[in-house]
Protein backbone atom coordinates (compact mmCIF):
# COMPACT_ATOMS: atom_id res chain seq x y z
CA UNK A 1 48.37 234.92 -57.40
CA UNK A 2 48.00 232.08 -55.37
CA UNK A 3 45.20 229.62 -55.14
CA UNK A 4 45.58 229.83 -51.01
CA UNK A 5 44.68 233.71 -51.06
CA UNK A 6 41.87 233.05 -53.71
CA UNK A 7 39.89 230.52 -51.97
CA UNK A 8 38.62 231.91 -48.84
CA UNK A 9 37.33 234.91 -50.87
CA UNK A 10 36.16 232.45 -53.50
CA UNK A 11 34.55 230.21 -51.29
CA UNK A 12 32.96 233.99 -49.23
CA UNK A 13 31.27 234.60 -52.45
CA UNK A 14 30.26 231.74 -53.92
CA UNK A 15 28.33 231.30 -49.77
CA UNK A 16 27.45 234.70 -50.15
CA UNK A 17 23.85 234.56 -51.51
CA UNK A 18 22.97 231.65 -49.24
CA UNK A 19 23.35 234.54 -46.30
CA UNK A 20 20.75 236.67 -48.24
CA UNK A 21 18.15 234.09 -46.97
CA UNK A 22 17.97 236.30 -43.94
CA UNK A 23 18.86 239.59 -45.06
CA UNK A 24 19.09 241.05 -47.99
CA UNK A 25 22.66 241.27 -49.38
CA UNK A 26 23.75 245.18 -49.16
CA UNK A 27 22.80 244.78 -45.30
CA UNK A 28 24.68 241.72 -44.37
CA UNK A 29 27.80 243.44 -46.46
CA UNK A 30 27.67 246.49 -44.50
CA UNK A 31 27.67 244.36 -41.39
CA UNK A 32 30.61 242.44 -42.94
CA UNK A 33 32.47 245.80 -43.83
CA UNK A 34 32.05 247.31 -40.36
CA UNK A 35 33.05 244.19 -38.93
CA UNK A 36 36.02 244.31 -41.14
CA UNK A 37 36.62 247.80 -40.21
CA UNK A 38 37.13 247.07 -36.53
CA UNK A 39 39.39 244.23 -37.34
CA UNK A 40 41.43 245.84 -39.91
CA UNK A 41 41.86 249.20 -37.33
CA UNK A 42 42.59 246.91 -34.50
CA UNK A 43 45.42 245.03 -36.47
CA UNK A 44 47.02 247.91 -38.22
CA UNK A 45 47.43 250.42 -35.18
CA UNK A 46 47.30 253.51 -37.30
CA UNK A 47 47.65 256.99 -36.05
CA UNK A 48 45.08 259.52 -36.88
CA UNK A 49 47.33 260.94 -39.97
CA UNK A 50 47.55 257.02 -41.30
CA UNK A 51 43.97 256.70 -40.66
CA UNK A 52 42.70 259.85 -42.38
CA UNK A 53 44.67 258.75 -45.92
CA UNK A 54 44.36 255.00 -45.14
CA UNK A 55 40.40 254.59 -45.33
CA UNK A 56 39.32 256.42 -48.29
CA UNK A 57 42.69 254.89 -50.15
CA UNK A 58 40.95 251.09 -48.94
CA UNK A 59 37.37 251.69 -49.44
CA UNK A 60 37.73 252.35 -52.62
CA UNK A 61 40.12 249.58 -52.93
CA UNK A 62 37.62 247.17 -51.27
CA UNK A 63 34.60 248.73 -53.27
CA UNK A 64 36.50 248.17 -56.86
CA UNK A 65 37.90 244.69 -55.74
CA UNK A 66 34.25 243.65 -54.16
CA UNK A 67 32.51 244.83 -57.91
CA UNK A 68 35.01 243.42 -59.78
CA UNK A 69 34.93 239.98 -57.86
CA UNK A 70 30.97 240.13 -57.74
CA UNK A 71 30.66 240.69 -61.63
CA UNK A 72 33.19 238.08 -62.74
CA UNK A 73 32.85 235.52 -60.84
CA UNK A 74 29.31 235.49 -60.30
CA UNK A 75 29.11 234.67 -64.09
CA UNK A 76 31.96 231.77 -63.37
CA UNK A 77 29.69 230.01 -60.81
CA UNK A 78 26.96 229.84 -63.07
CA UNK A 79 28.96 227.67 -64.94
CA UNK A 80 30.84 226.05 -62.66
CA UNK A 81 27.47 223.49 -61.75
CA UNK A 82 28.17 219.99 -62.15
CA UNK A 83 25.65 219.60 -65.06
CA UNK A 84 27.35 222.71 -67.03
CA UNK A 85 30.63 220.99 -66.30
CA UNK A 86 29.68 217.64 -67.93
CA UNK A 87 28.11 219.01 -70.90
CA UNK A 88 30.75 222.05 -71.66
CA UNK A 89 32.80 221.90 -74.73
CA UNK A 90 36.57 222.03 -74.24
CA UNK A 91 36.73 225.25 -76.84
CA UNK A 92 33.64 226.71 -73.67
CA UNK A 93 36.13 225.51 -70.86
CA UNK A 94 39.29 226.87 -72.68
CA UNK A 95 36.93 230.24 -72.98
CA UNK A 96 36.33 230.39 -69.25
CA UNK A 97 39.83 229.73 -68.34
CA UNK A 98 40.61 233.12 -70.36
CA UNK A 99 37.89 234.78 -68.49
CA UNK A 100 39.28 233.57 -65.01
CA UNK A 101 43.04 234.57 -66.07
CA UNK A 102 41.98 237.78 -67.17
CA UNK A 103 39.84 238.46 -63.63
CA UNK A 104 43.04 237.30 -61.87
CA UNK A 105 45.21 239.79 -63.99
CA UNK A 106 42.56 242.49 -63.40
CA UNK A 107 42.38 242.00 -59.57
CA UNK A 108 46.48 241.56 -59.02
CA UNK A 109 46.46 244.76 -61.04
CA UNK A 110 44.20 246.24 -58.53
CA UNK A 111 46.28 245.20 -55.13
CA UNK A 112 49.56 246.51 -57.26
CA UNK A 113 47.69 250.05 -57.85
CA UNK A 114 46.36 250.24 -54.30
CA UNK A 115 49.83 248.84 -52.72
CA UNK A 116 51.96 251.52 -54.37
CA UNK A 117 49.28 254.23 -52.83
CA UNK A 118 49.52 253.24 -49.70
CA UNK A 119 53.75 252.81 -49.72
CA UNK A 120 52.80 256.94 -49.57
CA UNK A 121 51.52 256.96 -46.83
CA UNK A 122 52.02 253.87 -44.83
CA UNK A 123 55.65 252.30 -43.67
CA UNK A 124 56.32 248.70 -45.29
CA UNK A 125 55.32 246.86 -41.95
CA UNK A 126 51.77 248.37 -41.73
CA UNK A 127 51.02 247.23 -45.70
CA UNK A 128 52.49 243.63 -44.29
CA UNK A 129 50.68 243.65 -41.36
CA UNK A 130 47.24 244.75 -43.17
CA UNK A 131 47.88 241.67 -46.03
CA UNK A 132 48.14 239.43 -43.19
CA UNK A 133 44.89 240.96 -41.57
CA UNK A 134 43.28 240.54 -44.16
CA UNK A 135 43.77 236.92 -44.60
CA UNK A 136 42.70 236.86 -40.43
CA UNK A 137 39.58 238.16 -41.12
CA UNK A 138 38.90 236.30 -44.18
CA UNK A 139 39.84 232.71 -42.45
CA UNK A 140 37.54 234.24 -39.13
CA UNK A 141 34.77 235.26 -41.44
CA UNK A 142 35.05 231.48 -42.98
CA UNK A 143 34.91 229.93 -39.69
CA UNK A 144 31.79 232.01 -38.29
CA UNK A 145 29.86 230.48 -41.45
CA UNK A 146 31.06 227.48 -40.94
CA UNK A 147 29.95 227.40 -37.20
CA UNK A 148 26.97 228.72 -38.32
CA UNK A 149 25.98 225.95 -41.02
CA UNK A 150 26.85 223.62 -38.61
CA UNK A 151 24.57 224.69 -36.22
CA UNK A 152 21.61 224.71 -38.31
C-alpha cells in the first residue's frame, strides 16, 4: 500500500482528537460519515438496486476499517512523540515496525475482502470511481481542517 493513500487518513486520525475539543468524538464522526455519505452517493451515481447492496456492503467496510485504524494506530502515536522516539531501543522500533506492517497487511486485507464483494454487485468503473472518491473526500476533509486551524 502506498504511503500517498496512507497519509491523509493518517494525518485524519492522528488530528482527530484535537476536533473532540468541541464535540465529543462519536458526534463529529457521524457528521463526518454523513458528510461522506453525500459525497460518496454524489460521486458514484448508483441506482436504487446498487444502492440497496452498496451501503450495508461499505458501512461495514468503513466501520471495520475505522476500528481497526482507531485501535492500531492510536497505540502507534503514542509512541511516535519525539521524546519516545529519542529514547526507544532499536529491538522497540524494530517491534513497532512489525506492528505497523501487520496493521497495513490487516487493512489491505480488508479493501481486498470488501473489493471482491462489491465486483458482485457493482461494474469495475463504479469500484474505480468510489477509490478515487474516496481519496476526494479524504484530501477535502484535509483541507476543511486545514482552513479551519488556520483560521483560529
Amino acid at each position: 500500500m502506498k504511503i500517498k493513500n496512507i497519509l491523509p487518513i493518517f494525518l485524519f486520525l492522528i488530528t482527530f482528537p484535537f476536533y473532540g475539543q468541541n464535540e465529543n468524538m462519536d458526534e463529529k464522526r457521524e457528521k463526518i460519515k454523513a458528510y461522506k455519505v453525500s459525497f460518496l452517493t454524489t460521486e458514484l451515481d448508483l441506482t436504487s438496486a446498487e444502492s440497496e447492496k452498496f451501503w450495508p456492503i461499505y458501512n461495514a467496510y468503513d466501520d471495520k476499517q475505522f476500528e481497526l485504524r482507531l485501535q492500531k494506530m492510536k497505540a502507534y502515536t503514542k509512541k511516535l512523540t519525539d521524546e519516545a522516539l529519542k529514547n526507544m531501543s532499536e529491538k522497540e522500533a524494530a517491534s513497532l515496525v512489525y506492528q505497523i506492517e501487520t496493521t497495513d497487511e490487516e487493512l489491505f486485507l480488508l479493501r481486498k475482502k470488501f473489493t471482491s464483494s462489491l465486483k458482485k454487485i457493482l461494474p469495475a468503473k463504479k469500484i474505480i470511481i468510489l477509490r478515487k472518491s474516496e481519496d476526494d473526500f479524504n484530501r477535502k476533509l484535509l483541507h476543511q481542517y486545514r482552513d479551519k486551524a488556520g483560521k483560529n
